[in-house]
C-alpha atoms as a PDB file:
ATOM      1  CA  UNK A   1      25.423   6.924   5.075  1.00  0.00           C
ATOM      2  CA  UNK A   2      23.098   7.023   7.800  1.00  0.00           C
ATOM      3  CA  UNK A   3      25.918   7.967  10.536  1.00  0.00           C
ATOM      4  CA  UNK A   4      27.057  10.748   8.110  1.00  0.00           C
ATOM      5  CA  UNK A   5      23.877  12.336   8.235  1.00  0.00           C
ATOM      6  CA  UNK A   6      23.945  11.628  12.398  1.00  0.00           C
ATOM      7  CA  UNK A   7      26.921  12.798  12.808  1.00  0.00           C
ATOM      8  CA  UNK A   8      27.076  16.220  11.146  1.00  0.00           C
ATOM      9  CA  UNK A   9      26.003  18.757  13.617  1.00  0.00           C
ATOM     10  CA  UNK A  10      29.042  20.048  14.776  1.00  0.00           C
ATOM     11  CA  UNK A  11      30.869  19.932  11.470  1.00  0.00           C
ATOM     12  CA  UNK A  12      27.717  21.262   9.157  1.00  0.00           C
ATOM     13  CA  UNK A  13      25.896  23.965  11.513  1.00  0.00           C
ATOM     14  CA  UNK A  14      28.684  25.276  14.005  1.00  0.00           C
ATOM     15  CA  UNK A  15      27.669  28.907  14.973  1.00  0.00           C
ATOM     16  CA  UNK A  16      24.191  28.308  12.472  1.00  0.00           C
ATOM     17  CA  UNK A  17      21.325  30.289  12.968  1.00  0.00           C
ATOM     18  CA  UNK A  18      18.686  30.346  10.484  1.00  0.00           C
ATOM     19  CA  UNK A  19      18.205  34.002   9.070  1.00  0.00           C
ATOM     20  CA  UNK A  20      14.605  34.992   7.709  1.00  0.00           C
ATOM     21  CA  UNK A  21      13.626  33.366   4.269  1.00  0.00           C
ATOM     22  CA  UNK A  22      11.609  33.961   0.548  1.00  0.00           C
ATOM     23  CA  UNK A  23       9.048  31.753  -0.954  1.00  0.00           C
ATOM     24  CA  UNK A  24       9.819  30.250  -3.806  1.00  0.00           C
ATOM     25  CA  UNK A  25      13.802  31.000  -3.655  1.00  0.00           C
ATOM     26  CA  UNK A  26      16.366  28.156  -2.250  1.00  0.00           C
ATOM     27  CA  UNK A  27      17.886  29.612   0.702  1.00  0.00           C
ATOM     28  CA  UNK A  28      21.091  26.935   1.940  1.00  0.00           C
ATOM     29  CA  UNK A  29      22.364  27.777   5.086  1.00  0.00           C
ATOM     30  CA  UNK A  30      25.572  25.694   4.399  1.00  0.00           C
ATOM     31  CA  UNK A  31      27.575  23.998   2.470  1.00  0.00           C
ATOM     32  CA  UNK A  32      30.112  20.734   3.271  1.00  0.00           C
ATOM     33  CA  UNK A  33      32.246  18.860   0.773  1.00  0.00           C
ATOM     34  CA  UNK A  34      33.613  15.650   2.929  1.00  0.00           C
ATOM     35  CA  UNK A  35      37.113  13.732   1.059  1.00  0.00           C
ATOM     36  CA  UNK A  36      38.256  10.291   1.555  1.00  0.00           C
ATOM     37  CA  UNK A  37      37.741   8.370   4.809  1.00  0.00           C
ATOM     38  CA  UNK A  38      33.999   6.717   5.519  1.00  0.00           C
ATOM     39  CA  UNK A  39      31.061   7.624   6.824  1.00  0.00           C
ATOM     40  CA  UNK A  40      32.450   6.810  10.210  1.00  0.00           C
ATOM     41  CA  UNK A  41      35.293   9.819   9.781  1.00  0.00           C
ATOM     42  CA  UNK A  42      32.944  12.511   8.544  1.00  0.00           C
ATOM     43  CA  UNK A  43      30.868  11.475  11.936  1.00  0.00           C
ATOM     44  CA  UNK A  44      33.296  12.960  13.875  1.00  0.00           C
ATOM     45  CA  UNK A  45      33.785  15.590  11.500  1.00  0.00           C
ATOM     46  CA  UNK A  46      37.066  14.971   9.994  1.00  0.00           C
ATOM     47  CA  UNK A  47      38.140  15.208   6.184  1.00  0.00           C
ATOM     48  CA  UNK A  48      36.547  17.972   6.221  1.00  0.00           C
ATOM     49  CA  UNK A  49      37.207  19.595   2.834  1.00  0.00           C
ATOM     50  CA  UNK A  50      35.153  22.609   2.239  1.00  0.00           C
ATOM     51  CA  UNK A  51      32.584  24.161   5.591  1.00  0.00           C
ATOM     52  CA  UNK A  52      30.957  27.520   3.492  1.00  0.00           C
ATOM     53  CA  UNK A  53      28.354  29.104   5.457  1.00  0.00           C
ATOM     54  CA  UNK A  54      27.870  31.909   2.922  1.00  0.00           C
ATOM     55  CA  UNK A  55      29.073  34.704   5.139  1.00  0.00           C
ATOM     56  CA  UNK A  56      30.802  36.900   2.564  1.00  0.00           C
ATOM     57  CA  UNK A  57      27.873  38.729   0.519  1.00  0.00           C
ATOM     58  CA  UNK A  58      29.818  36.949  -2.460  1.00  0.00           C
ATOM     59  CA  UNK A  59      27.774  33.606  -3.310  1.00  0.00           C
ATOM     60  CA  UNK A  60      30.770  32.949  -6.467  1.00  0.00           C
ATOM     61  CA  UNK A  61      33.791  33.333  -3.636  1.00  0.00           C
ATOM     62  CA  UNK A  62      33.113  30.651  -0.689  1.00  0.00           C
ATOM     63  CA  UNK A  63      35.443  29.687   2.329  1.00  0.00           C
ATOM     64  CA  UNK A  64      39.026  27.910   1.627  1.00  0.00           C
ATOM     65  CA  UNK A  65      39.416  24.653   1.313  1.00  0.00           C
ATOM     66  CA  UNK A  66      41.508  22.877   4.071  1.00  0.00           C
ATOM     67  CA  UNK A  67      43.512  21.173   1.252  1.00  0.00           C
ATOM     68  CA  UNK A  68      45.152  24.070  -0.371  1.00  0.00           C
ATOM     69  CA  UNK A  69      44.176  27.052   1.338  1.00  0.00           C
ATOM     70  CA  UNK A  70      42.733  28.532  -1.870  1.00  0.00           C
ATOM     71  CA  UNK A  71      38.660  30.087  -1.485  1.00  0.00           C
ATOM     72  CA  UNK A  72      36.129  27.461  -3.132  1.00  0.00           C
ATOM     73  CA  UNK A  73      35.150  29.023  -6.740  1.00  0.00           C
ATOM     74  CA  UNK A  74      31.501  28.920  -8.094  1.00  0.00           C
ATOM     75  CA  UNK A  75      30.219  29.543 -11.114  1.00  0.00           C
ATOM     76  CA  UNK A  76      26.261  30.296 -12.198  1.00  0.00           C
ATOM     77  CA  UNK A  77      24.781  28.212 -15.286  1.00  0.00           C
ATOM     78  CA  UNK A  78      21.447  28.335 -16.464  1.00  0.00           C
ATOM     79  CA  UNK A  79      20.916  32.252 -16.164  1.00  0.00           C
ATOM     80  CA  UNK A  80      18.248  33.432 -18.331  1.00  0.00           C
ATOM     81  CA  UNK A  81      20.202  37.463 -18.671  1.00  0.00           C
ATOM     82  CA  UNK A  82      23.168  38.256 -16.978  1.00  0.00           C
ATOM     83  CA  UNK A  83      21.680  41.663 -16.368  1.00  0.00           C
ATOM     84  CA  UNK A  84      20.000  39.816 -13.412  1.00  0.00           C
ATOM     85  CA  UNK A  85      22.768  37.956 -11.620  1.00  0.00           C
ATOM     86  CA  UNK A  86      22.419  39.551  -8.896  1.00  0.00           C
ATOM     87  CA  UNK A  87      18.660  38.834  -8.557  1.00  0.00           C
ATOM     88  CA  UNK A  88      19.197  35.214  -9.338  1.00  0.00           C
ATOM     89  CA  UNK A  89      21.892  34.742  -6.875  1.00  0.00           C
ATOM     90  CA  UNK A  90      22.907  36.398  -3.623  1.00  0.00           C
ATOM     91  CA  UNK A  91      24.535  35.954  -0.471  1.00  0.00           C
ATOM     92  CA  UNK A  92      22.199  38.188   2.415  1.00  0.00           C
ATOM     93  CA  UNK A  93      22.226  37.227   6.126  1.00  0.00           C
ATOM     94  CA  UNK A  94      24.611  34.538   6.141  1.00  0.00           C
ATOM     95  CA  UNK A  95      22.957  32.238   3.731  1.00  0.00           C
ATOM     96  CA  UNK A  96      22.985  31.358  -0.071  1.00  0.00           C
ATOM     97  CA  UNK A  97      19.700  32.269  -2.225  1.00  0.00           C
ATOM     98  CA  UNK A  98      18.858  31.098  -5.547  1.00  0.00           C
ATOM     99  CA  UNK A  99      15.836  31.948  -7.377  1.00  0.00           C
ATOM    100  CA  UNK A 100      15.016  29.711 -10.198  1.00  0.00           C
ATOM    101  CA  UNK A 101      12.529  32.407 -11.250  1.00  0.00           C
ATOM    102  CA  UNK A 102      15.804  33.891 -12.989  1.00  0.00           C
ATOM    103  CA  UNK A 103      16.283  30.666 -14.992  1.00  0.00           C
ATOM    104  CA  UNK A 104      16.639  30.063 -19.102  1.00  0.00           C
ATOM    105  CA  UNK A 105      14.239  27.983 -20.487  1.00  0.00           C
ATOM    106  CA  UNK A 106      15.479  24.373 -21.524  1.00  0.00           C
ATOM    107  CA  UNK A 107      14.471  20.800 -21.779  1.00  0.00           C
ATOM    108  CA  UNK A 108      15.515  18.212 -19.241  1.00  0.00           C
ATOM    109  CA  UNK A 109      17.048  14.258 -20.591  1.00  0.00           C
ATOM    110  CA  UNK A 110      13.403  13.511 -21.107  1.00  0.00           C
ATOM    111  CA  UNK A 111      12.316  16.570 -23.228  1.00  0.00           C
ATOM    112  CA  UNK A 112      10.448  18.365 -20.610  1.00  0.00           C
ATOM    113  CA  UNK A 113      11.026  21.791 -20.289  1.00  0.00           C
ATOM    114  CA  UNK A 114      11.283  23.800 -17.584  1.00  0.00           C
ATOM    115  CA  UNK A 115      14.307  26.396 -15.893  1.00  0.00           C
ATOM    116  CA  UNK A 116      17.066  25.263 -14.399  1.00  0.00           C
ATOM    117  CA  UNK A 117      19.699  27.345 -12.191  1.00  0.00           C
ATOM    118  CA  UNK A 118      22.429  25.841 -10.985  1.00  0.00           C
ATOM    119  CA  UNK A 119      25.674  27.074  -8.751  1.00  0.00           C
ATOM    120  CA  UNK A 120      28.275  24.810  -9.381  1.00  0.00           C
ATOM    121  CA  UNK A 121      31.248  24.699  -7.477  1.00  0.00           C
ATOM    122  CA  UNK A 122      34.368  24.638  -9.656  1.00  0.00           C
ATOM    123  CA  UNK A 123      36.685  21.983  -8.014  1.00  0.00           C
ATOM    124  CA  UNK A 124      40.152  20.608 -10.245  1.00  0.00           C
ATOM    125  CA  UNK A 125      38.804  17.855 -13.105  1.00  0.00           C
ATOM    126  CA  UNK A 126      42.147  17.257 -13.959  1.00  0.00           C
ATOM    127  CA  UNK A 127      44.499  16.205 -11.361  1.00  0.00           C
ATOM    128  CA  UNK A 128      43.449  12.774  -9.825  1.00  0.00           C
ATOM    129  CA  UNK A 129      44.543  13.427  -6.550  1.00  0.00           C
ATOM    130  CA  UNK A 130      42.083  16.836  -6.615  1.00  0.00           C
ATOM    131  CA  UNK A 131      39.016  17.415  -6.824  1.00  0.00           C
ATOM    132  CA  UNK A 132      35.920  14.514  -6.778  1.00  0.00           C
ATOM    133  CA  UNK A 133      37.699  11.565  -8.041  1.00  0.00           C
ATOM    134  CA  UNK A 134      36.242   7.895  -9.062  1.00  0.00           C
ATOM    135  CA  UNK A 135      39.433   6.909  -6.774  1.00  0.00           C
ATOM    136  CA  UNK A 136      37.941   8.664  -3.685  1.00  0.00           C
ATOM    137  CA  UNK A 137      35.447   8.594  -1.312  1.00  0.00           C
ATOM    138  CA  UNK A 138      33.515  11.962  -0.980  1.00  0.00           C
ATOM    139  CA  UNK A 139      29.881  13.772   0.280  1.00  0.00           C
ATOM    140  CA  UNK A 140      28.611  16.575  -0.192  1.00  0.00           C
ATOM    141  CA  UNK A 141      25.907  17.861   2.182  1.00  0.00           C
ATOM    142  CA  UNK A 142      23.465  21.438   2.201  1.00  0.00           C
ATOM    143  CA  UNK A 143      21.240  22.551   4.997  1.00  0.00           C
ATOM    144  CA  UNK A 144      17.918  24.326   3.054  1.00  0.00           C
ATOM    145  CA  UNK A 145      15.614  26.301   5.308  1.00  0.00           C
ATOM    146  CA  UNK A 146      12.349  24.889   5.826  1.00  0.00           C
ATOM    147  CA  UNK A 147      10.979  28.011   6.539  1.00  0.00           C
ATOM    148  CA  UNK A 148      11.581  28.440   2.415  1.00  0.00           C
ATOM    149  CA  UNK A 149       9.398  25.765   0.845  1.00  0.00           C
ATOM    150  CA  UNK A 150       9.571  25.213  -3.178  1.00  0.00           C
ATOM    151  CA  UNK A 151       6.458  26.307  -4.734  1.00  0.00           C
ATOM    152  CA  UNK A 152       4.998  23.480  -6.273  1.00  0.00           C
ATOM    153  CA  UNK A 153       6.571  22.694  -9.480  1.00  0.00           C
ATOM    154  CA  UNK A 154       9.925  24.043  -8.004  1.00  0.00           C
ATOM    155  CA  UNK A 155      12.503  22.286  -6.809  1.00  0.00           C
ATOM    156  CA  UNK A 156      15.600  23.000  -4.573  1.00  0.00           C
ATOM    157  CA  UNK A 157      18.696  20.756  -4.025  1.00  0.00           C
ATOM    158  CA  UNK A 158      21.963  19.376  -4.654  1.00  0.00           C
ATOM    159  CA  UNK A 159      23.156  18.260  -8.282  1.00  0.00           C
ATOM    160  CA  UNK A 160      26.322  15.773  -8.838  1.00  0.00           C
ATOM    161  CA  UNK A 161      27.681  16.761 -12.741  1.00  0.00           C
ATOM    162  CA  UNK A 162      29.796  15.513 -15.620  1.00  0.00           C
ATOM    163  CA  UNK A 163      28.962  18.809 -17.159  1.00  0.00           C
ATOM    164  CA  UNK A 164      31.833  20.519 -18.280  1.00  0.00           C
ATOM    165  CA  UNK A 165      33.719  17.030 -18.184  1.00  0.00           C
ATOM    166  CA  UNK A 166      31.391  14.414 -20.318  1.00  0.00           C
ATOM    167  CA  UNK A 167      29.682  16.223 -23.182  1.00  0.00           C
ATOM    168  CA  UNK A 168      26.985  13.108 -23.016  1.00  0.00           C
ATOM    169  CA  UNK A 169      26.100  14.651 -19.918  1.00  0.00           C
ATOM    170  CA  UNK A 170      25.220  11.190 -19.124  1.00  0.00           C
ATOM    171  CA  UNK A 171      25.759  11.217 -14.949  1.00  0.00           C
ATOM    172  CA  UNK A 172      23.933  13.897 -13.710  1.00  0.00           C
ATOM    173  CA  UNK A 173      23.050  12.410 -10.346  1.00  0.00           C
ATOM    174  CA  UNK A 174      19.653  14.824  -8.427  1.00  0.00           C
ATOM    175  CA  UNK A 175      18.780  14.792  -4.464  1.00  0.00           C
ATOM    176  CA  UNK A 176      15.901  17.649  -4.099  1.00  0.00           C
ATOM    177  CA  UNK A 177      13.334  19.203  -2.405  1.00  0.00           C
ATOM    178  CA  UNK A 178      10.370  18.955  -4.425  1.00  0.00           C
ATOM    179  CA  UNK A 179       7.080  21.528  -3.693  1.00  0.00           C
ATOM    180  CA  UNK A 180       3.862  20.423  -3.296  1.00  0.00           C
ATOM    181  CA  UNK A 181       1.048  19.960  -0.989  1.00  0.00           C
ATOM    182  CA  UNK A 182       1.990  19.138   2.385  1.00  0.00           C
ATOM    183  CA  UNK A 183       5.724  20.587   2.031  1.00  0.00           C
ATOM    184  CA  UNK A 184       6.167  18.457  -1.243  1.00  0.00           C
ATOM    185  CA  UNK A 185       8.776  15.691  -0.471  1.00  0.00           C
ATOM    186  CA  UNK A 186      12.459  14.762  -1.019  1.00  0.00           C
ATOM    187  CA  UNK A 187      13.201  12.768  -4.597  1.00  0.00           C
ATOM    188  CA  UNK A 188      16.280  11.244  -5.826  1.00  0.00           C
ATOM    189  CA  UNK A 189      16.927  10.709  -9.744  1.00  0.00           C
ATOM    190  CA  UNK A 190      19.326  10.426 -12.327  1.00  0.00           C
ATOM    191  CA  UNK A 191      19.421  11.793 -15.886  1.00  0.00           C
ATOM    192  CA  UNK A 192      20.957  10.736 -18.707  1.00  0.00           C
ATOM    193  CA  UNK A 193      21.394  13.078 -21.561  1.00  0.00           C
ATOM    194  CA  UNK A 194      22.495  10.687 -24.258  1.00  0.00           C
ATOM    195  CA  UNK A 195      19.906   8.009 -23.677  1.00  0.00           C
ATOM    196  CA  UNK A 196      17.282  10.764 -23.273  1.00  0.00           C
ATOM    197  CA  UNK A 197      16.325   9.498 -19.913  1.00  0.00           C
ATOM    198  CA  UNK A 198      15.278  10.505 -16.509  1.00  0.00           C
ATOM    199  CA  UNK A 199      14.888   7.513 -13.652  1.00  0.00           C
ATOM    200  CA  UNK A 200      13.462   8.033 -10.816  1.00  0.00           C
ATOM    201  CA  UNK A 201      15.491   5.911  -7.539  1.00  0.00           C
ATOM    202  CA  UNK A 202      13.369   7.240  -4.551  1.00  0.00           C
ATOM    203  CA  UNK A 203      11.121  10.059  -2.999  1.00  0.00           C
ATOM    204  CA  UNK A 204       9.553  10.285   0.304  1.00  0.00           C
ATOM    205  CA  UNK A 205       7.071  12.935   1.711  1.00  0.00           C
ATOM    206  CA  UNK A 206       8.686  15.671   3.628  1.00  0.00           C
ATOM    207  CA  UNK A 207       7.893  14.795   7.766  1.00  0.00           C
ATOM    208  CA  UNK A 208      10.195  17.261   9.194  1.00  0.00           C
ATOM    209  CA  UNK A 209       9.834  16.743  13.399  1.00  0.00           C
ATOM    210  CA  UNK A 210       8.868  19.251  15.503  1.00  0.00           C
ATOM    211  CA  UNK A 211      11.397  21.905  16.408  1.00  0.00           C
ATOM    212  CA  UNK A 212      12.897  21.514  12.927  1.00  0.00           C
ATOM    213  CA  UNK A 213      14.236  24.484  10.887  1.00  0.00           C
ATOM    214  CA  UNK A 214      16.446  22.767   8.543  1.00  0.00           C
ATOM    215  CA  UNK A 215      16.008  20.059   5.750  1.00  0.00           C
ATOM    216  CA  UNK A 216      19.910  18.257   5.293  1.00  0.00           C
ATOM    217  CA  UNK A 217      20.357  16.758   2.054  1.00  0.00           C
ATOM    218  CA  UNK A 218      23.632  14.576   1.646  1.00  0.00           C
ATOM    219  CA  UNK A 219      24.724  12.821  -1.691  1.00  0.00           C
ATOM    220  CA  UNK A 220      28.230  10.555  -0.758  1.00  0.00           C
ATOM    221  CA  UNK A 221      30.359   8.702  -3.053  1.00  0.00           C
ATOM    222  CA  UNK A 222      31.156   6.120  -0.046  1.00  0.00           C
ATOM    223  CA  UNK A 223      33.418   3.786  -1.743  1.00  0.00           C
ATOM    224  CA  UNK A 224      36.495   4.820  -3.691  1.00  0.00           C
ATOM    225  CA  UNK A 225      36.600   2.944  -7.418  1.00  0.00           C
ATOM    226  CA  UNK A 226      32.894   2.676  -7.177  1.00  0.00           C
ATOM    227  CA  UNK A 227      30.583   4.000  -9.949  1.00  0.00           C
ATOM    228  CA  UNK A 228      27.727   4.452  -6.921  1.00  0.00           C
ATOM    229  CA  UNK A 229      26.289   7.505  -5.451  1.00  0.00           C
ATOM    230  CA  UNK A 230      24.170   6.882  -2.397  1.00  0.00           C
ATOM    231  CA  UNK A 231      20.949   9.847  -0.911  1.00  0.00           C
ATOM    232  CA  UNK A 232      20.186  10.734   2.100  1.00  0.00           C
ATOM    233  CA  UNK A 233      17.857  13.557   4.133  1.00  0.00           C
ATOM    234  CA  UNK A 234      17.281  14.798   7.437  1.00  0.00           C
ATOM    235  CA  UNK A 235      16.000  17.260   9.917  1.00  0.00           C
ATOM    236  CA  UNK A 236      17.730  19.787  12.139  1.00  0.00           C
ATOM    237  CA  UNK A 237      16.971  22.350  14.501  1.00  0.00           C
ATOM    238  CA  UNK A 238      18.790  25.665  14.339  1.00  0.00           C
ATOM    239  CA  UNK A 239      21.494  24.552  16.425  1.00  0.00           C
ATOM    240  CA  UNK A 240      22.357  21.996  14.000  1.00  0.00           C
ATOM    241  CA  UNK A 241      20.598  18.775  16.360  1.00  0.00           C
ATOM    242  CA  UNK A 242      19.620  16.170  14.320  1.00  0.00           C
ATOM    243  CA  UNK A 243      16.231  15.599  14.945  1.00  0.00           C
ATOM    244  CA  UNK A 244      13.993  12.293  14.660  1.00  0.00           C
ATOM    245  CA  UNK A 245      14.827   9.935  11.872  1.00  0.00           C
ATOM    246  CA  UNK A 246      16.798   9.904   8.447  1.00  0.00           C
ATOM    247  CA  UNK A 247      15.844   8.671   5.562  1.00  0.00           C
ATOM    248  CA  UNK A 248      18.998   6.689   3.225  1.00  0.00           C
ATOM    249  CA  UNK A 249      17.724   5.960   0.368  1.00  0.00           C
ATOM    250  CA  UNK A 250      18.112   2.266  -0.814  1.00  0.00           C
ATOM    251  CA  UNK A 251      18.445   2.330  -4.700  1.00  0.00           C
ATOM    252  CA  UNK A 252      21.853   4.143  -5.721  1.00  0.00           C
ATOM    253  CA  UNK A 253      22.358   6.010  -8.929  1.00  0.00           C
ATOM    254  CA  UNK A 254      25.700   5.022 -11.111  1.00  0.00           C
ATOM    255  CA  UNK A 255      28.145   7.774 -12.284  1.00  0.00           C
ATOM    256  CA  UNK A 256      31.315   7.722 -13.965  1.00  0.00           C
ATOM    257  CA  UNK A 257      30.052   6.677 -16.753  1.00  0.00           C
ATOM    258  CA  UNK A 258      32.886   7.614 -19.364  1.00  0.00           C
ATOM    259  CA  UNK A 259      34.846  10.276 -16.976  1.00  0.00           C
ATOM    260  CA  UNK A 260      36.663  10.033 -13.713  1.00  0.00           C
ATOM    261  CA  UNK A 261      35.703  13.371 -11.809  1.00  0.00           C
ATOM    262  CA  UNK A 262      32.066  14.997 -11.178  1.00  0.00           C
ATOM    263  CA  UNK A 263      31.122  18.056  -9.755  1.00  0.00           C
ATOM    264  CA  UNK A 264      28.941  19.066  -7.175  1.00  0.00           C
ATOM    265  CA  UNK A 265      25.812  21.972  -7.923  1.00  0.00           C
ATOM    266  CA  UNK A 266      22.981  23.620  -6.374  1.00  0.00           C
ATOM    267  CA  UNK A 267      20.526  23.854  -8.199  1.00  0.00           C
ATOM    268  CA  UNK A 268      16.565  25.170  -7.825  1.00  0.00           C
ATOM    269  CA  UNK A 269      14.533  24.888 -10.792  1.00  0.00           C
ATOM    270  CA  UNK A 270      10.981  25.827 -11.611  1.00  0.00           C
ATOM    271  CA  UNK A 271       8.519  24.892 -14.111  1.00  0.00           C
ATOM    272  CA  UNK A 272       8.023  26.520 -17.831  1.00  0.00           C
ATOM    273  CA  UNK A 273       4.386  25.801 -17.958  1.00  0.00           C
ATOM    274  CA  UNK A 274       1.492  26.384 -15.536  1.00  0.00           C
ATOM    275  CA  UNK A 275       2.241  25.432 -11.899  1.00  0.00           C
ATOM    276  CA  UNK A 276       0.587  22.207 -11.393  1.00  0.00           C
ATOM    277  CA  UNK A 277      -2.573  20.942  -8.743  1.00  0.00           C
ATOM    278  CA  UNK A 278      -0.544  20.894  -5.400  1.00  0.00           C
ATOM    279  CA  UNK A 279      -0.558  17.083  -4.730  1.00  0.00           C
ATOM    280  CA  UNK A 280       1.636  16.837  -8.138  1.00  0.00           C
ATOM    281  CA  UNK A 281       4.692  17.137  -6.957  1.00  0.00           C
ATOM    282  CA  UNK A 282       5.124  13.225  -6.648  1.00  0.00           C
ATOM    283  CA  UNK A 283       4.790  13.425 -10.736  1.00  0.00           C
ATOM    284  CA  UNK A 284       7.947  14.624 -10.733  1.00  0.00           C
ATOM    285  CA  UNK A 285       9.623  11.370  -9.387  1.00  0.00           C
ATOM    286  CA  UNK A 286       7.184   9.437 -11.874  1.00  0.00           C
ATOM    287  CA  UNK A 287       6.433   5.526 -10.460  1.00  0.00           C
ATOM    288  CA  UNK A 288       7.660   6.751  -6.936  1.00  0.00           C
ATOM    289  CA  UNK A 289       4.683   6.003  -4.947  1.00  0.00           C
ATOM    290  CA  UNK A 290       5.586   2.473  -4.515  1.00  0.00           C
ATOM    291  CA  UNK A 291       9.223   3.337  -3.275  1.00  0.00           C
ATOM    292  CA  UNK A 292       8.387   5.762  -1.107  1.00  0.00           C
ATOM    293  CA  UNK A 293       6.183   3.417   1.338  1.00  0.00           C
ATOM    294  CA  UNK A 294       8.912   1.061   1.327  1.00  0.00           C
ATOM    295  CA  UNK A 295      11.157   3.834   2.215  1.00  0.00           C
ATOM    296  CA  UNK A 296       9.613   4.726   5.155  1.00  0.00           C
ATOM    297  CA  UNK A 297       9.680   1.721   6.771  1.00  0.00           C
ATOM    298  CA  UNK A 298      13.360   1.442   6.110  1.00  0.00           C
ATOM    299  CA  UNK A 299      14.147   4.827   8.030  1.00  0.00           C
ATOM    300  CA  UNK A 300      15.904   4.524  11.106  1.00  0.00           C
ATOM    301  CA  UNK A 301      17.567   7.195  13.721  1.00  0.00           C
END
């Protein structure tokens, strides 16, 4: 996973250029969806199935895919009126915003509530040679401007679903930015709607190198049959260089649990209740202190 992340600049952030940003609203720069082949293939930028830079002022129409030809489909979920879609979700200056401000109320697996918006990007759940098969490798990777920091108590990132395909909602597999003190840090979790469980796999404080403008999150399914789904993070400048050392998480979350295809989101969510002391961001990866010393010292460039 490591020499995905290494290897993405001229694949993720050709012709990028960080545009100005909002507080408290997820602003992605882009979007990549990588199918079959390994790590080692998406290095040099190949498989290749969806580049969106969200150019089009249309954040649910995105680029084609290089399998079909057809333009990449999302869909928004969590909305709390529709009368503000277009608050909650725009496409201005080349890049995606998402303001979780906009979000319904809910609970998460482990009864907390809080608001949730997520763009998900409608790819086939019913052909198994389409879409995000068990029986294919995939990754999915989104470049967030660092310039646009979660509040604390918000968090921005990349979601891996069996909504709309399990209704356990049992695999819902999280890589995010979480605010905080310090620029918050980068947590990796899993929740499990049927067991009524949320579990924590990793975190790490944010130490984005100097000349960095970008924060790359990448979730891969590396191994085709496998139920594992591996996280990863790293720094950019706004050329798309890869700057100073990324982090690959070393516990994996499981999917598949119960369905063959999942589906990839973006998601920013914010909190229900007051926003919490600053330094409590790590609360939201509860028990992660431990792991994220160890992760540290397993970073490499």
């Amino acid at each position: 996973m490591r020499v995905l992340l290494c290897g993405l600049a001229a694949a993720l952030f050709s012709g990028l250029v960080a545009g100005p940003a909002a507080a408290g609203v997820l602003n992605a720069q882009q979007l990549n969806v990588f199918r079959d082949g390994t790590a080692a293939d998406w290095l040099l930028g190949n498989n290749l199935l969806l580049a969106d830079g969200f150019d089009n002022d249309n954040p649910f129409v995105g680029s084609s895919y290089s399998s079909t030809g057809n333009p990449a489909l999302y869909e928004l979920y969590g909305l709390a009126s529709p009368e503000v879609t277009t608050l909650a979700v725009s496409e201005p200056s080349g890049q995606l915003r998402l303001d979780p401000n906009y979000g319904a109320v809910s609970n998460n697996a482990a009864g907390q509530p809080g608001t949730s918006l997520r763009l998900r990007l409608l790819t086939n759940i019913t052909d198994t040679s389409a879409g995000l098969h068990v029986s294919r490798s995939f990754a999915a990777t989104v470049a967030l401007s660092l310039s646009a920091a979660p509040d604390p108590g918000q968090t921005f990132g990349l979601r891996l679903t069996d909504g709309g395909i399990d209704p356990n909602n049992n695999d819902l597999i999280e890589l995010y930015w979480a605010g905080g003190a310090g620029g918050g840090g980068v947590v990796l979790r899993k929740q499990d709607f049927a067991a009524g469980t949320v579990t924590p796999l990793g975190s790490a404080p944010l130490a984005a190198p100097a000349g960095a403008t970008m924060l790359v999150l990448a979730l891969s399914h590396d191994t085709p049959g496998s139920s594992l789904i591996s996280g990863s993070f790293g720094y950019a400048d706004s050329t798309g260089t890869l700057l100073g050392s990324v982090t690959t998480f070393g516990n994996r979350a499981t999917a598949f649990n119960g369905e063959e295809f999942t589906r990839l989101e973006l998601r920013a969510t914010g909190l229900s209740a007051p926003v919490p002391e600053p330094a409590s961001w790590a609360l939201m990866g509860v028990g992660l202190a431990g792991l994220a010393l160890r992760l540290r010292r397993r970073r490499s460039a």
